[in-house]
Protein backbone atom coordinates (compact mmCIF):
# COMPACT_ATOMS: atom_id res chain seq x y z
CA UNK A 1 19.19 -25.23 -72.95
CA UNK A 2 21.86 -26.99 -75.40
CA UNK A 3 24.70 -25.42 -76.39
CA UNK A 4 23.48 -22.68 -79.02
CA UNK A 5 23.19 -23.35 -82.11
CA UNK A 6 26.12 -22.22 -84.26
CA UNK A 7 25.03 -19.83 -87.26
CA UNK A 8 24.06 -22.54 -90.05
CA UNK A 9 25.38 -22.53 -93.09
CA UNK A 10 22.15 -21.40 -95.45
CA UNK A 11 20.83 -24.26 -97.21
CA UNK A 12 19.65 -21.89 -100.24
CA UNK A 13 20.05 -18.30 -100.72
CA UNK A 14 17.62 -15.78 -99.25
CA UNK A 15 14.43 -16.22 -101.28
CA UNK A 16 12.24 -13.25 -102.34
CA UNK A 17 9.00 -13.93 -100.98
CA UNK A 18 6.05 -11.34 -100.55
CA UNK A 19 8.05 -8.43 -101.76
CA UNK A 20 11.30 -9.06 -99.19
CA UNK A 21 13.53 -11.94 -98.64
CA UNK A 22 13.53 -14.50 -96.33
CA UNK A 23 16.46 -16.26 -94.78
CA UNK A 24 15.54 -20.08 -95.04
CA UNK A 25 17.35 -23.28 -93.56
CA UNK A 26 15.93 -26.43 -94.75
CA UNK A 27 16.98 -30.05 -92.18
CA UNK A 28 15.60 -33.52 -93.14
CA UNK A 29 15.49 -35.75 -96.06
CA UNK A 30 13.64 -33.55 -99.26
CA UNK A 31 10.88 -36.54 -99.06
CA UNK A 32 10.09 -36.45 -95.31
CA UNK A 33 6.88 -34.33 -94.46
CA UNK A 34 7.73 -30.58 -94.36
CA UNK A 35 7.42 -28.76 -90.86
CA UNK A 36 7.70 -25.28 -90.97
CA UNK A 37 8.93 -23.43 -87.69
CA UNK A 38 7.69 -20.13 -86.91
CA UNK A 39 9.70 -18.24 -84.25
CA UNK A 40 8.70 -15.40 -81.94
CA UNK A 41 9.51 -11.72 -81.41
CA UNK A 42 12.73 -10.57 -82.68
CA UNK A 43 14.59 -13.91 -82.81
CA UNK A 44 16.01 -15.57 -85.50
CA UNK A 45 15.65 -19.04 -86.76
CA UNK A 46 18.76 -19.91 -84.39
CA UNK A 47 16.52 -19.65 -81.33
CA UNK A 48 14.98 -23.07 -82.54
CA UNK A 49 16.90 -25.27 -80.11
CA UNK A 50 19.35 -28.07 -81.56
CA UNK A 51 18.31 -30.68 -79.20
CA UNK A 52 14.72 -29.87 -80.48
CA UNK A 53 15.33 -29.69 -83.87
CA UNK A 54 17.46 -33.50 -84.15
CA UNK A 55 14.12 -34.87 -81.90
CA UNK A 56 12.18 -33.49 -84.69
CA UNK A 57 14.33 -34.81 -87.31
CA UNK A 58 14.60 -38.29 -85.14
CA UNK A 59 11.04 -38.40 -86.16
CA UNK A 60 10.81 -37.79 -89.59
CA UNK A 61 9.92 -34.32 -90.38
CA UNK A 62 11.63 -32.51 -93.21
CA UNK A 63 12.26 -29.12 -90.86
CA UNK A 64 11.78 -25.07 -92.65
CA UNK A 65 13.36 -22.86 -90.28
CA UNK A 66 13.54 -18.88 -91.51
CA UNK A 67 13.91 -15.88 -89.85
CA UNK A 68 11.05 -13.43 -90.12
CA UNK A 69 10.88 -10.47 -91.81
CA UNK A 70 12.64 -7.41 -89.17
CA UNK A 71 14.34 -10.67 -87.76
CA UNK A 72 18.16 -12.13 -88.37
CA UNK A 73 19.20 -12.25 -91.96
CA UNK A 74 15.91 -12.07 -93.70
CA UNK A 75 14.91 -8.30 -95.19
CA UNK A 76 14.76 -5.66 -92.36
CA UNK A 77 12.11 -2.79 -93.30
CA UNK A 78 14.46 0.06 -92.16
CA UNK A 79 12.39 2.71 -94.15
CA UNK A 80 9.46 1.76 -92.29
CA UNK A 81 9.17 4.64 -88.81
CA UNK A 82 8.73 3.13 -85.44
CA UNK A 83 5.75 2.91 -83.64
CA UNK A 84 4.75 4.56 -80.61
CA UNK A 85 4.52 1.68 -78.46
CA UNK A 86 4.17 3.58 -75.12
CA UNK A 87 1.58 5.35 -76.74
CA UNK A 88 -0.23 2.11 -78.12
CA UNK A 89 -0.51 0.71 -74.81
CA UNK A 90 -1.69 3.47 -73.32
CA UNK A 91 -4.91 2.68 -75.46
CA UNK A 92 -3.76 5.33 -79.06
CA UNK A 93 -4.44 3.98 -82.09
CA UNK A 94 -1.47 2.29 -83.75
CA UNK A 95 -0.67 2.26 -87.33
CA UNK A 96 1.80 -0.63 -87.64
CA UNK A 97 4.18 -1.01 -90.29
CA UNK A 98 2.74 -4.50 -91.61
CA UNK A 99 0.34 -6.77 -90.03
CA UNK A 100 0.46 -10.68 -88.26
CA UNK A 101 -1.83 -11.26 -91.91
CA UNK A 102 1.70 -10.22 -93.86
CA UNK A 103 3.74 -12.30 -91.75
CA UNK A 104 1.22 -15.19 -92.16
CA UNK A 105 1.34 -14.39 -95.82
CA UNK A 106 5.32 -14.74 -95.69
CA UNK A 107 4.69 -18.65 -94.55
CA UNK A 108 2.32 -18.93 -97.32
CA UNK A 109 5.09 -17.05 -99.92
CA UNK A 110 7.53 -19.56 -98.36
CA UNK A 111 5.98 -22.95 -99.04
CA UNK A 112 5.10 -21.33 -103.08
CA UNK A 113 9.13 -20.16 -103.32
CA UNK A 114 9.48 -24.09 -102.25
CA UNK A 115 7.17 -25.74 -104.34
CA UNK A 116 5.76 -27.42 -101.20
CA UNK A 117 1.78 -27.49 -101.19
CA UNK A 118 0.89 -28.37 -98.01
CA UNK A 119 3.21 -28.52 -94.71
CA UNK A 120 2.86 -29.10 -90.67
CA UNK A 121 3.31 -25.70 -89.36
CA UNK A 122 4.52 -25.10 -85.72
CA UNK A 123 4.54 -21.53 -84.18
CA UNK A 124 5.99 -19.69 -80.73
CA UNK A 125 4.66 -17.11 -79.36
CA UNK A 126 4.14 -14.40 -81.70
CA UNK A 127 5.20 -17.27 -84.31
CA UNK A 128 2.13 -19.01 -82.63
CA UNK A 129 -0.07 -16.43 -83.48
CA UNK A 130 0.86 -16.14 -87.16
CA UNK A 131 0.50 -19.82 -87.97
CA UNK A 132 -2.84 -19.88 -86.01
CA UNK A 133 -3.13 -17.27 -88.67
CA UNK A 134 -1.88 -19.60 -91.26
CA UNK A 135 -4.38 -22.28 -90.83
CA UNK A 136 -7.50 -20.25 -90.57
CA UNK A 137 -6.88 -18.22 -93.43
CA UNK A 138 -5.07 -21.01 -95.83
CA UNK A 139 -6.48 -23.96 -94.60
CA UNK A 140 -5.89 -25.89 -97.87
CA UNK A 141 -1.67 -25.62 -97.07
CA UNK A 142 -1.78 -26.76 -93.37
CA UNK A 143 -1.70 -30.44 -92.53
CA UNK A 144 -1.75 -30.00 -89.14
CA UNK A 145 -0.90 -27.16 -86.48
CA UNK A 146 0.55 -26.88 -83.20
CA UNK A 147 0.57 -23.60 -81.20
CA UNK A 148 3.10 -23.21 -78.71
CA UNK A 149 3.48 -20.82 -75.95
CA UNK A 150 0.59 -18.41 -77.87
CA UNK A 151 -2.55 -16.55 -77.20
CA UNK A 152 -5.93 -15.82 -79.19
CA UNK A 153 -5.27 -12.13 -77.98
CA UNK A 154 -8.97 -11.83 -76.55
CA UNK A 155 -8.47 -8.87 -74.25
CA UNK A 156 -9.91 -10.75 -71.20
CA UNK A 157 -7.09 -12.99 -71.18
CA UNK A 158 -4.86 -12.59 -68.14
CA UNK A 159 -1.30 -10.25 -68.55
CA UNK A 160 2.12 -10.63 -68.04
CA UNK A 161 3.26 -11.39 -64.17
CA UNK A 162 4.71 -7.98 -63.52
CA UNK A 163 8.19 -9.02 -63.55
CA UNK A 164 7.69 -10.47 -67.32
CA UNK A 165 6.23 -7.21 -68.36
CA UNK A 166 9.28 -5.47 -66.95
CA UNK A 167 11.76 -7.74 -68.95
CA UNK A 168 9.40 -7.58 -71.93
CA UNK A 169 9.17 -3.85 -71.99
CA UNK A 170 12.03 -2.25 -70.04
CA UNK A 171 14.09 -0.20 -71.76
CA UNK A 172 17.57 -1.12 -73.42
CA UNK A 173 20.73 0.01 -71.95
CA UNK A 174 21.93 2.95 -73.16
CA UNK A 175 25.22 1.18 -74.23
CA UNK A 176 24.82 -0.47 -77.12
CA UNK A 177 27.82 -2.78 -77.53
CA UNK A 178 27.65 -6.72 -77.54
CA UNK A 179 28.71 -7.69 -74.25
CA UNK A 180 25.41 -4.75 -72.74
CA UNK A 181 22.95 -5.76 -74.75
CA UNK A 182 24.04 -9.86 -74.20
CA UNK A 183 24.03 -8.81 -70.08
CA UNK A 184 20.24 -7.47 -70.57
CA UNK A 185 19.22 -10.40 -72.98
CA UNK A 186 20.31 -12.88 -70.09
CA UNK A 187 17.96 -11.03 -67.29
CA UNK A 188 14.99 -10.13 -69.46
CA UNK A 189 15.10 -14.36 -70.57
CA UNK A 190 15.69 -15.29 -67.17
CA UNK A 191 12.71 -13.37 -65.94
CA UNK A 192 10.34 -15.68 -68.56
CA UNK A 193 12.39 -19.07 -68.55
CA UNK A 194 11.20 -22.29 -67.14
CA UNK A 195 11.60 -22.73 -63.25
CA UNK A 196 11.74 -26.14 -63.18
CA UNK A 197 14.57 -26.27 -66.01
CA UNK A 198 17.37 -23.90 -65.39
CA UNK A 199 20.07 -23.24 -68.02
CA UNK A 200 23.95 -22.48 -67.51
CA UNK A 201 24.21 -18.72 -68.02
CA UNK A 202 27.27 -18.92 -69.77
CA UNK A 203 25.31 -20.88 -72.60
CA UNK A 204 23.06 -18.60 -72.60
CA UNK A 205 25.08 -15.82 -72.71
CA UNK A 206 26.68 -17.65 -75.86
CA UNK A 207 23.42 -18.14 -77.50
CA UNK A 208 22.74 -14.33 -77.04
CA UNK A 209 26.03 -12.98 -78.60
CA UNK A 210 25.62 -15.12 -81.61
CA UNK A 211 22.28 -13.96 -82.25
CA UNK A 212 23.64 -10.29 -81.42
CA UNK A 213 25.88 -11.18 -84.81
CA UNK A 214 23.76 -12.30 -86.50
CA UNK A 215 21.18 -8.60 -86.41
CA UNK A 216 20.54 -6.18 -83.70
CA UNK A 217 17.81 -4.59 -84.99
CA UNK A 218 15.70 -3.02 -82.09
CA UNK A 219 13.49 -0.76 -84.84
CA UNK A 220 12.53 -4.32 -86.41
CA UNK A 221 11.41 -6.14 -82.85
CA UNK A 222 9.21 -2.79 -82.38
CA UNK A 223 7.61 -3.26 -85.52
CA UNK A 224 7.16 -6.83 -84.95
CA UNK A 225 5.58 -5.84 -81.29
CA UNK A 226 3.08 -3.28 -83.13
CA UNK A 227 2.31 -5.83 -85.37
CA UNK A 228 1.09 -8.19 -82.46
CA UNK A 229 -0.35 -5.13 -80.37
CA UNK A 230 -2.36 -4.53 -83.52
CA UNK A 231 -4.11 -7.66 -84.65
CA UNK A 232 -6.71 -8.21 -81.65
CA UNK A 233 -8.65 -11.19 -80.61
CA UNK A 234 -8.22 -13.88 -83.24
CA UNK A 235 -10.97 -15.93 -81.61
CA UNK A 236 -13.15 -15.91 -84.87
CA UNK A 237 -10.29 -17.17 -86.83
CA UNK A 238 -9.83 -19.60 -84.23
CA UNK A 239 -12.98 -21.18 -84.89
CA UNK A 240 -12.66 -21.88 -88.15
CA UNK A 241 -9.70 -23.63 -87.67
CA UNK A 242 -9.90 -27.40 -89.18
CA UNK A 243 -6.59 -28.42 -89.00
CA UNK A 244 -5.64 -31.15 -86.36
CA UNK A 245 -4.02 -29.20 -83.81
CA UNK A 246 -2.00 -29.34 -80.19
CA UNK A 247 -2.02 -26.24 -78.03
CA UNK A 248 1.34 -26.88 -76.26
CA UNK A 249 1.91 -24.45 -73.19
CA UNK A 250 4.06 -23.94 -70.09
CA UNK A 251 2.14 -24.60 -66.93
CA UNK A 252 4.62 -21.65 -65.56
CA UNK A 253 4.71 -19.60 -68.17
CA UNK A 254 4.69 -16.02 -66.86
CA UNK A 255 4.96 -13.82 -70.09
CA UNK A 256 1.90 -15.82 -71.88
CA UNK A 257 0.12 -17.61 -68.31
CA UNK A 258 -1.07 -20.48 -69.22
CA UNK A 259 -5.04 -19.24 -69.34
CA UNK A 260 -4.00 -18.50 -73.04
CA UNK A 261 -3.12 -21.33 -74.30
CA UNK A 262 -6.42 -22.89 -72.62
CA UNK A 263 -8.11 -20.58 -74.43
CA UNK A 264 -6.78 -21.34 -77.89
CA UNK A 265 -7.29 -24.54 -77.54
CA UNK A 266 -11.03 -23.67 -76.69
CA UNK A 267 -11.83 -22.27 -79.52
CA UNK A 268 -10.18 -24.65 -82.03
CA UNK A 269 -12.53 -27.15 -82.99
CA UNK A 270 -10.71 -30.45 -81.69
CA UNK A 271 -7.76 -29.09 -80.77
CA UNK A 272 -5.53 -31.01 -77.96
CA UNK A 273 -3.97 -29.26 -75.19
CA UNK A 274 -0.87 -30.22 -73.55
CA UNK A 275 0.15 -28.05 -70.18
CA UNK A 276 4.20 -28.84 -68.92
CA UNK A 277 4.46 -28.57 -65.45
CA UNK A 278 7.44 -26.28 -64.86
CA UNK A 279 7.82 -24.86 -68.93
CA UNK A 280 7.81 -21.25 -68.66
CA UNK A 281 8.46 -18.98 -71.94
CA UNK A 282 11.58 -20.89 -73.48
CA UNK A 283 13.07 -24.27 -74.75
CA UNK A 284 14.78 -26.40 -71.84
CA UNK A 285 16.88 -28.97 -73.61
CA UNK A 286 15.55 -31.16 -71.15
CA UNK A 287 11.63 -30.97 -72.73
CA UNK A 288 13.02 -31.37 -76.05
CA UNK A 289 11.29 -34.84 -76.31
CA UNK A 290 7.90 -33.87 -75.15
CA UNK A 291 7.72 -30.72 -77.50
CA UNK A 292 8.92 -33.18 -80.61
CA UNK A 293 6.39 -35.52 -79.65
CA UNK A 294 3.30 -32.96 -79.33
CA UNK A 295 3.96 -31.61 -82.43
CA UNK A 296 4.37 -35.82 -84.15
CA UNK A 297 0.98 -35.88 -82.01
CA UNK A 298 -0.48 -32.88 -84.32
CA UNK A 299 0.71 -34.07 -87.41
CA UNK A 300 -0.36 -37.78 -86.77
CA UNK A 301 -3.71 -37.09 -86.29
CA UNK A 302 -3.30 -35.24 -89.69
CA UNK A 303 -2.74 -38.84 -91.28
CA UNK A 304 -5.52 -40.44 -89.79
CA UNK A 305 -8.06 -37.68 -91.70
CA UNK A 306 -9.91 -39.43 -94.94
C-alpha cells in the first residue's frame, strides 16, 4: 500500500445532504468528468489509496471522495440503537437503522449539493453495493459504473473463507485505546489483503491510527453492517442496470470470493469483468494502474454511447 494518506484538508465544508452532512473532498480540475468514490464498511474517504487516486487524476477524472454517513467526519447517527447483529445472522429479523437505498440516496443528495448532473460512480465493497444501487435506481445521473470488490447479495453466493469471517466479525478488544484497536485493525486487514501484494505493517499500522483520529465509531460500522445484512439479493436491480459497467474483483479475494463479482457482472446487461490474479480485499499500491484503468475502461465506453 502507499504511505497513507494524510487527513486532507476539506475542499468545502461538510454539506447537508439527505437530512445529515457529508464530509466531501473534491481532486481534479472543476471541468474534468466527475468520479465519485464510494468506500466500504466503516472507512473513511482516506482509505481511497493516494497512488490510486493521482492514477485516476493522471487520467482525467475530476475525483468526489466523502465519507459515508456513520463513517469519518460526515454525520454519525448516535441516537440511532444498535442492531443485534448476532441475532441477525442467526436468521431474526433485523430492523436497521437506515437502508443501502439511503446511502444510495446520499450519492444522489451529493451530486444535487454539487450541481453536478451526471457523474462516473465507482464503489467498494459495501460502497459497491450502494452505487450498483445508484445506477439502477437513478440511471439518468450515472455515466458509467464500476463495481469493485462487491456482491449482488443473492444468498447462494459463496461466504467468507473462515478466517475472513473471523476478522470480519470477531469481537474488539476490550481495550479501547489507539495503539489496541490499530494492533486488531492490522490482523483483521491482513486476514483479507492481497497475497500476491504484501504491504509494510508499519504503513499500515500508520494508515490505521490516522483513521482511528479521524472517528472510532464502532455503533456506526454496526449500523452500516445491518444496513448491508438487510438489503438482500439485488439481482433484479442488477438487471436493469444500463450503465456501461466493469465488475473489477480480486481473483483471491477471501472476504467477497470472487464467485460474486462473476455474478454481478452476470446480471448486468453488458457489463465487463476484470478478475486480478493475486487482489484480495484491499488496494496494493502496486495494482494502482490496473484499477485506474478499469474504471477509464467503464467510463470510456460511456463516451462511445449515442
Amino acid at each position: 500500500m502507499p504511505r497513507p494518506d494524510p487527513q486532507p484538508l476539506p475542499a468545502m465544508p461538510r454539506l447537508a445532504v439527505n437530512g445529515i452532512e457529508l464530509e466531501v473532498l473534491l481532486e481534479g480540475p472543476a471541468e474534468a468528468p466527475p468520479l465519485l468514490l464510494i468506500m466500504g464498511l466503516g472507512v473513511p474517504l482516506t482509505r481511497w489509496p493516494q497512488a490510486l487516486c493521482e492514477a485516476l487524476l493522471q487520467r482525467g477524472f475530476r475525483l468526489i471522495r466523502f465519507d459515508n454517513r456513520d463513517a469519518g467526519l460526515s454525520t454519525h447517527l448516535d441516537h440511532a440503537p444498535v442492531p443485534n447483529l448476532g441475532a441477525a445472522l442467526r436468521g431474526m429479523p433485523l430492523e436497521p437503522a437506515y437502508t443501502l437505498d439511503d446511502m444510495a440516496a446520499d450519492c444522489v443528495g451529493l451530486l444535487d449539493a454539487l450541481a453536478i448532473p451526471r457523474a462516473h460512480i465507482a464503489g467498494a465493497s459495501m460502497g459497491g453495493a450502494i452505487a450498483q444501487i445508484v445506477a439502477a435506481r437513478y440511471p439518468q445521473r450515472v455515466l458509467s459504473l464500476t463495481s469493485i470488490m462487491s456482491s449482488s447479495g443473492h444468498p447462494s453466493l459463496p461466504p467468507p473463507t473462515p478466517a475472513a469471517a473471523a476478522a470480519l466479525f470477531a469481537p474488539l478488544p476490550r481495550e479501547r485505546q489507539r495503539d489496541a484497536i490499530v494492533a486488531d485493525a492490522l490482523q483483521r486487514y491482513q486476514a483479507i489483503a492481497s497475497p500476491a501484494y504484501p504491504e509494510d505493517p508499519q504503513q499500515l499500522q500508520a494508515m490505521f491510527a490516522a483513521e482511528y483520529e479521524r472517528s472510532f465509531d464502532p455503533r456506526g460500522v454496526a449500523r452500516q453492517m445491518a444496513a448491508i445484512l438487510a438489503h438482500g439479493d439485488r439481482r433484479p436491480l442488477l438487471a436493469g442496470i444500463r450503465a456501461p459497467t466493469v465488475v473489477l474483483h480480486g481473483a483471491a479475494d477471501p472476504l467477497i470470493p470472487p464467485a460474486c463479482g462473476e455474478d454481478v457482472a452476470a446480471h448486468i446487461p453488458g457489463a465487463e469483468l476484470r478478475l486480478v490474479p493475486g487482489m484480495g480485499h484491499d488496494f496494493p499500491a502496486a495494482l494502482a494502474p490496473v484499477i485506474a484503468d478499469a474504471i477509464a475502461a467503464a467510463a470510456a465506453r460511456a463516451t462511445l454511447q449515442p
